[in-house]
C-alpha atoms as a PDB file:
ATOM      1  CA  UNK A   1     126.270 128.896  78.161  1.00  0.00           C
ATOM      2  CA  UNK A   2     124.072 126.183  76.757  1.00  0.00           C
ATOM      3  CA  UNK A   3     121.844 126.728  73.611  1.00  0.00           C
ATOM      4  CA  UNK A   4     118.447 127.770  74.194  1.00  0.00           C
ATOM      5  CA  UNK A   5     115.867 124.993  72.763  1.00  0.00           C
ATOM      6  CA  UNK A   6     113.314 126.024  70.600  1.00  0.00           C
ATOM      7  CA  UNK A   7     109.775 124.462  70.745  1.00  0.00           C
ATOM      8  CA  UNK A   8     109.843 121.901  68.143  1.00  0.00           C
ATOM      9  CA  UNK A   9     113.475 121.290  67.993  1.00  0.00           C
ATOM     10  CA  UNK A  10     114.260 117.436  67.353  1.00  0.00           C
ATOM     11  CA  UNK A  11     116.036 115.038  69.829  1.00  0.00           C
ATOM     12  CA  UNK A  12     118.988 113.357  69.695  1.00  0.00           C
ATOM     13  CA  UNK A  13     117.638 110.026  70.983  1.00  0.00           C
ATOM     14  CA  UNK A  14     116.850 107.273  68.420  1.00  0.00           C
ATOM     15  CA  UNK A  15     114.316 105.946  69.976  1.00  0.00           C
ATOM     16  CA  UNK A  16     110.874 105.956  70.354  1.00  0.00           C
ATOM     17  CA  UNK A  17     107.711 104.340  71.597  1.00  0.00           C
ATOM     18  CA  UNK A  18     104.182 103.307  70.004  1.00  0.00           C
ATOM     19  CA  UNK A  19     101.652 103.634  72.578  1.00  0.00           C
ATOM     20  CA  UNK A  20      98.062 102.029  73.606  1.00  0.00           C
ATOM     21  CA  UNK A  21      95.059 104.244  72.584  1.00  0.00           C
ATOM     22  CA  UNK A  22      93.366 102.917  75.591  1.00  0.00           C
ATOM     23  CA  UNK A  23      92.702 101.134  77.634  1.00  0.00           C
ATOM     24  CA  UNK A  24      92.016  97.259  77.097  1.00  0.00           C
ATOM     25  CA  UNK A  25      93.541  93.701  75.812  1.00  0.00           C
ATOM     26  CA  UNK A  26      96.619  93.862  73.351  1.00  0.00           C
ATOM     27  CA  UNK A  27      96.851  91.854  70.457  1.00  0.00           C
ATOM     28  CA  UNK A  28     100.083  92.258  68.123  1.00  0.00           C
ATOM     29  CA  UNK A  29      99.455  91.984  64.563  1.00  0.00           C
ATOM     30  CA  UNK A  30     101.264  88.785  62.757  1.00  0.00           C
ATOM     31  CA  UNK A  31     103.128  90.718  60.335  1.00  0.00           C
ATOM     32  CA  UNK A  32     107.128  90.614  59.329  1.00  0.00           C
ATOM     33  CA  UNK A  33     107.418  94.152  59.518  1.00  0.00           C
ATOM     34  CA  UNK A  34     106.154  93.910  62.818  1.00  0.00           C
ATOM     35  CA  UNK A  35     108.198  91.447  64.026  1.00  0.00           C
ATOM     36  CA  UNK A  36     111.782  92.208  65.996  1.00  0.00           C
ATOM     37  CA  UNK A  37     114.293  94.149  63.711  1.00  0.00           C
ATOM     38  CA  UNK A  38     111.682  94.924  61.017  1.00  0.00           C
ATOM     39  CA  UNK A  39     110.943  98.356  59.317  1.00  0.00           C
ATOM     40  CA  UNK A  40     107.797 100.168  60.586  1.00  0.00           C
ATOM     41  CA  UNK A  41     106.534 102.520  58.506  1.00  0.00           C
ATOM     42  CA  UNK A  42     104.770 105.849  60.075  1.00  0.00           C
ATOM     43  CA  UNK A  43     100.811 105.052  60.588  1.00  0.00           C
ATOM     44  CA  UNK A  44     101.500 101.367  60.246  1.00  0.00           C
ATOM     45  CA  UNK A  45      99.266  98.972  61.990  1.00  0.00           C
ATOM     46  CA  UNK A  46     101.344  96.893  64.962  1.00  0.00           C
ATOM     47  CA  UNK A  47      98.503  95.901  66.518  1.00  0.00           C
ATOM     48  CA  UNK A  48      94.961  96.223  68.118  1.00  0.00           C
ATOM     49  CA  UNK A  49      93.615  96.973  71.649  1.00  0.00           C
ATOM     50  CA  UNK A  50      90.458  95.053  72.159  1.00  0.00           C
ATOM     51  CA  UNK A  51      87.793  97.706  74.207  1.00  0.00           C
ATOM     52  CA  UNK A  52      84.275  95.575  75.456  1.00  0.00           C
ATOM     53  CA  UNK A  53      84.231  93.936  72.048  1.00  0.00           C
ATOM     54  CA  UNK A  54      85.450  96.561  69.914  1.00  0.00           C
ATOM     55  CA  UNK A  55      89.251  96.638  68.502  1.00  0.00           C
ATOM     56  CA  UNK A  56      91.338 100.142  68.313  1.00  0.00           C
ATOM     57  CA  UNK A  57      93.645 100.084  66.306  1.00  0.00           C
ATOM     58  CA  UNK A  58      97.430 100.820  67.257  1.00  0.00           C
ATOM     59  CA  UNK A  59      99.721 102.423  64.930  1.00  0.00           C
ATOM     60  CA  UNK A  60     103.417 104.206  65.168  1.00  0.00           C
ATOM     61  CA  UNK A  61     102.881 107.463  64.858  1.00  0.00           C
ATOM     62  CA  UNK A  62     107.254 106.883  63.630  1.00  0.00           C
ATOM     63  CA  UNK A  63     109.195 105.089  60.941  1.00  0.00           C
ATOM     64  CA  UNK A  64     112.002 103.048  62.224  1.00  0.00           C
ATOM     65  CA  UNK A  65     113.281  99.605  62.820  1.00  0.00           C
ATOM     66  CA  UNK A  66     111.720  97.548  65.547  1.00  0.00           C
ATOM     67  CA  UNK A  67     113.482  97.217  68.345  1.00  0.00           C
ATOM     68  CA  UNK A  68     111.056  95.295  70.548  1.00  0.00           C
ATOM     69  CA  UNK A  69     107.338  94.688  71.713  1.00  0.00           C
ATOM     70  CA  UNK A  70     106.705  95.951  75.183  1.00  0.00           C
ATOM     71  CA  UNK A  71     103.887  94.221  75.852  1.00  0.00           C
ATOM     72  CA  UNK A  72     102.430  90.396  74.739  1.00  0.00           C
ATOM     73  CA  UNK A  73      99.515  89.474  73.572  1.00  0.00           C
ATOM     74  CA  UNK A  74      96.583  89.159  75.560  1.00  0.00           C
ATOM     75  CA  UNK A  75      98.362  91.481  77.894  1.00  0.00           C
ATOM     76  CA  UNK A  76      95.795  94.210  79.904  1.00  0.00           C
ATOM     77  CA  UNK A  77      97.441  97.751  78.838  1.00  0.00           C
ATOM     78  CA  UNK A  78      96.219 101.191  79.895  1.00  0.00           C
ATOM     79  CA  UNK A  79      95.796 104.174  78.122  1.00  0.00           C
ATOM     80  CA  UNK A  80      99.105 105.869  76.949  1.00  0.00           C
ATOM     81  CA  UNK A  81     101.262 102.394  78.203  1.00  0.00           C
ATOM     82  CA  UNK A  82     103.984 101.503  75.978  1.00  0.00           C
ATOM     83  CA  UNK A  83     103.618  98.757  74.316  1.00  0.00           C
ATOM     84  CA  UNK A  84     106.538  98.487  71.293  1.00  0.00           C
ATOM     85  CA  UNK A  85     109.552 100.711  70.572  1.00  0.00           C
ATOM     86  CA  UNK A  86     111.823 101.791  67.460  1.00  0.00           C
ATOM     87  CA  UNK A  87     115.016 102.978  66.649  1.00  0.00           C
ATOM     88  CA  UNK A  88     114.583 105.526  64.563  1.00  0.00           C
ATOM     89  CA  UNK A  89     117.487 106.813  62.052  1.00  0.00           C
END
């Protein structure tokens, strides 16, 4: 019989993926911690999505080690589109 999950009940996958607020143009932010095998902190900044002249702001809603960035700069994203992922411990 296999265990019954409860709502909330954590994962076993380590990882994870920061998504795009909306949709729009993707700029990383130039920061070491943001760059490939650095430590992002949860609510850190890894970037912006630009929105008819406006900039959102992207941030991991995770703390973990960077893994990757999903999508480049200048890149068109849409809402909810992946666009970096972690490993988180």
């Amino acid at each position: 019989m296999s265990p019954v999950l409860t709502q909330g009940e954590q994962l076993g996958v380590p990882e994870r993926v920061i998504l795009a607020p909306a949709v729009g143009v993707f700029h990383p932010v130039d920061d070491e911690s943001a760059a490939e095998g650095g430590v992002v902190e949860e609510g850190q900044l890894v970037g912006m999505v630009e929105v008819g002249g406006r900039k959102l702001p992207v941030r991991s809603a995770f703390t973990g080690r960077l893994v990757g960035m999903m999508a480049q700069a200048g890149e068109r994203v849409r809402e909810g589109q992946p666009v970096a992922w972690l490993r988180v411990s």
